[in-house]
C-alpha atoms as a PDB file:
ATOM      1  CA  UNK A   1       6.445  26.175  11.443  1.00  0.00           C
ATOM      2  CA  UNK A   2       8.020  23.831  13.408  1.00  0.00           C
ATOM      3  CA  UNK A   3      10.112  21.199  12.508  1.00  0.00           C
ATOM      4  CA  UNK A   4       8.135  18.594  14.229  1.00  0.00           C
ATOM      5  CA  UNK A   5       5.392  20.234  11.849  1.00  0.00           C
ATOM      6  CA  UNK A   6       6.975  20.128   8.657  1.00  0.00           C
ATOM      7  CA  UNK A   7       8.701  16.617   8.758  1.00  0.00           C
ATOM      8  CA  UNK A   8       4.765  15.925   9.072  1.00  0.00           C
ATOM      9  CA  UNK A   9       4.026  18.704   5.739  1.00  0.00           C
ATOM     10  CA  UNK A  10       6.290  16.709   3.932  1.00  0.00           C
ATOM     11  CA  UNK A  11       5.551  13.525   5.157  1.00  0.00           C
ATOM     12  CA  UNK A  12       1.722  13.598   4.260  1.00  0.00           C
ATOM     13  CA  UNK A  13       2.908  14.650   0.440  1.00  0.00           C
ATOM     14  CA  UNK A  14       4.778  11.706   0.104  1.00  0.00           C
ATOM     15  CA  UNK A  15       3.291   8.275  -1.709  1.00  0.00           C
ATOM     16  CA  UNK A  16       2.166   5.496   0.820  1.00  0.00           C
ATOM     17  CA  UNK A  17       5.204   3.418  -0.204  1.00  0.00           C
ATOM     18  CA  UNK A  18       7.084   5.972   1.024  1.00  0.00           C
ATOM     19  CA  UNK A  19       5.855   6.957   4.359  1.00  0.00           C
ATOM     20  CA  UNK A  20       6.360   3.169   4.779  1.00  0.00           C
ATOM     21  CA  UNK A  21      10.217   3.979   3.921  1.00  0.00           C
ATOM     22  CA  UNK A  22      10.523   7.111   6.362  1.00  0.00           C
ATOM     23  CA  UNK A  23       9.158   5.228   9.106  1.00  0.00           C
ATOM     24  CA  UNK A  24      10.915   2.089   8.520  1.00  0.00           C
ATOM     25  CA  UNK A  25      13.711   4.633   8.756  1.00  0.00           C
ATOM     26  CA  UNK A  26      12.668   6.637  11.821  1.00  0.00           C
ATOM     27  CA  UNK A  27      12.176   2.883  13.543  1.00  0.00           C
ATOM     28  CA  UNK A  28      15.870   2.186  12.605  1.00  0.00           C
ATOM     29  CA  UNK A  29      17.441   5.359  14.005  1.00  0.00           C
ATOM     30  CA  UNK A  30      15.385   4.025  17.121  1.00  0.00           C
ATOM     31  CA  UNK A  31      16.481   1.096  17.118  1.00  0.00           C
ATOM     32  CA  UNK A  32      20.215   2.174  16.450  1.00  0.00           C
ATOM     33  CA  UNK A  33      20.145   4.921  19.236  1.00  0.00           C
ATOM     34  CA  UNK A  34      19.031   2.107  21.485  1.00  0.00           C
ATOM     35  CA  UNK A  35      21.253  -1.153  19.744  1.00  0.00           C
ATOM     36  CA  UNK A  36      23.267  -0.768  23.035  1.00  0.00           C
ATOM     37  CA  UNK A  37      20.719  -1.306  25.671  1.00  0.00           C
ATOM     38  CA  UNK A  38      18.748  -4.212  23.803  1.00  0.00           C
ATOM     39  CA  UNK A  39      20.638  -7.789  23.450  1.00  0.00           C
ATOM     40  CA  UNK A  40      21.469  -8.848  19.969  1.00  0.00           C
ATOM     41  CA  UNK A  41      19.087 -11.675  20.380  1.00  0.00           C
ATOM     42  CA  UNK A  42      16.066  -9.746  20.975  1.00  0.00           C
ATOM     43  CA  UNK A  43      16.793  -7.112  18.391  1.00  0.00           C
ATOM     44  CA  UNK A  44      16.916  -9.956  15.802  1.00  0.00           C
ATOM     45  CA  UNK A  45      13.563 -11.177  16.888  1.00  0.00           C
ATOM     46  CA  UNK A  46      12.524  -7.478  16.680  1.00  0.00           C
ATOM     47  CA  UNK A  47      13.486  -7.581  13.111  1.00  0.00           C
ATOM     48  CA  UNK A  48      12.056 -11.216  11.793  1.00  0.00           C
ATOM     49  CA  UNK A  49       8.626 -10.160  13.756  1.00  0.00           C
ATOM     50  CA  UNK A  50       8.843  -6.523  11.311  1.00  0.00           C
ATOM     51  CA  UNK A  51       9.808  -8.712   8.415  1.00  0.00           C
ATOM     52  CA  UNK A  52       7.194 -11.077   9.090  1.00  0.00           C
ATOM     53  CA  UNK A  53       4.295  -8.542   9.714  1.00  0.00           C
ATOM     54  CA  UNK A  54       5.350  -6.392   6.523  1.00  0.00           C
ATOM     55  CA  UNK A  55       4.188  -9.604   4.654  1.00  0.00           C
ATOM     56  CA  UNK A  56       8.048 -10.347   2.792  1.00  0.00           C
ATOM     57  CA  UNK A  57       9.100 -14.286   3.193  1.00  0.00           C
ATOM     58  CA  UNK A  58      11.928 -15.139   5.468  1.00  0.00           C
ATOM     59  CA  UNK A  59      14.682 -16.460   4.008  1.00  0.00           C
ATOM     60  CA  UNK A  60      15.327 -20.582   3.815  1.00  0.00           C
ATOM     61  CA  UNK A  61      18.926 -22.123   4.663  1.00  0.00           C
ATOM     62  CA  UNK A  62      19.784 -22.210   0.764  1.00  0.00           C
ATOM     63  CA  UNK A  63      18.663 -18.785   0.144  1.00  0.00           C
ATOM     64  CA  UNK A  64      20.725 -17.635   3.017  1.00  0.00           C
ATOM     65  CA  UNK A  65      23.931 -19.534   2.234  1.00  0.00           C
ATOM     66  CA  UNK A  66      23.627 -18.022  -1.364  1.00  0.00           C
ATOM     67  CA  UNK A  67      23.485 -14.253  -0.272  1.00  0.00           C
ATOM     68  CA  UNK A  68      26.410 -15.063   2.218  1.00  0.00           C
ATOM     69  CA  UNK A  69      28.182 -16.296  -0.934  1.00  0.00           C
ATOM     70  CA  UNK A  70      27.111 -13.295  -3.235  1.00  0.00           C
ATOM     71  CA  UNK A  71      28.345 -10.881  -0.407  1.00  0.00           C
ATOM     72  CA  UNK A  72      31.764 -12.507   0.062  1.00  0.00           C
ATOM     73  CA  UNK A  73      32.668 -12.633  -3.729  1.00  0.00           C
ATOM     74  CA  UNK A  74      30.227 -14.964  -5.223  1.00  0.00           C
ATOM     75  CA  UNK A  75      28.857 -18.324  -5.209  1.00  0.00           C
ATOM     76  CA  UNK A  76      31.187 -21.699  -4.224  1.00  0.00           C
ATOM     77  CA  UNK A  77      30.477 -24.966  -4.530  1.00  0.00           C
ATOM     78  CA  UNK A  78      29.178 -26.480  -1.426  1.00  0.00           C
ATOM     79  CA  UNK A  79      29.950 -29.342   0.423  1.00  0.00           C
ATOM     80  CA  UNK A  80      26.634 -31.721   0.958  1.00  0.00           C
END
């Protein structure tokens, strides 16, 4: 069996949730292989449209200040 073939075996067996997973995954080794040749601005838009079409809510200013904050060591009072 090939591995082309098998990948696809195992794929099949898996739960729909997660053939959504392995291809999101396979579509980010894509786009990593090619992060070089595309400009940063059109790879972002590649990844709101993805976001967008898979149904999940963009994020508003607020919410996006607050997960800077978590990542850098936790929330700080802002200046308004």
């Amino acid at each position: 069996m090939s591995s082309e073939q098998e990948l696809l075996t195992k794929w099949r067996s898996l739960p729909q949730d997660k053939q959504e997973e392995v291809l999101d995954f396979v579509e980010f080794l894509g786009l990593k292989k090619s992060a070089n040749k595309i400009p940063l601005r059109e790879r972002l838009q590649q990844i709101r449209t993805r976001i967008i079409a898979s149904g999940k809510d963009l994020l508003d200013e607020d919410e996006i200040e607050k997960e800077l904050a978590s990542r850098r060591g936790g929330l700080q009072d802002r200046e308004e």
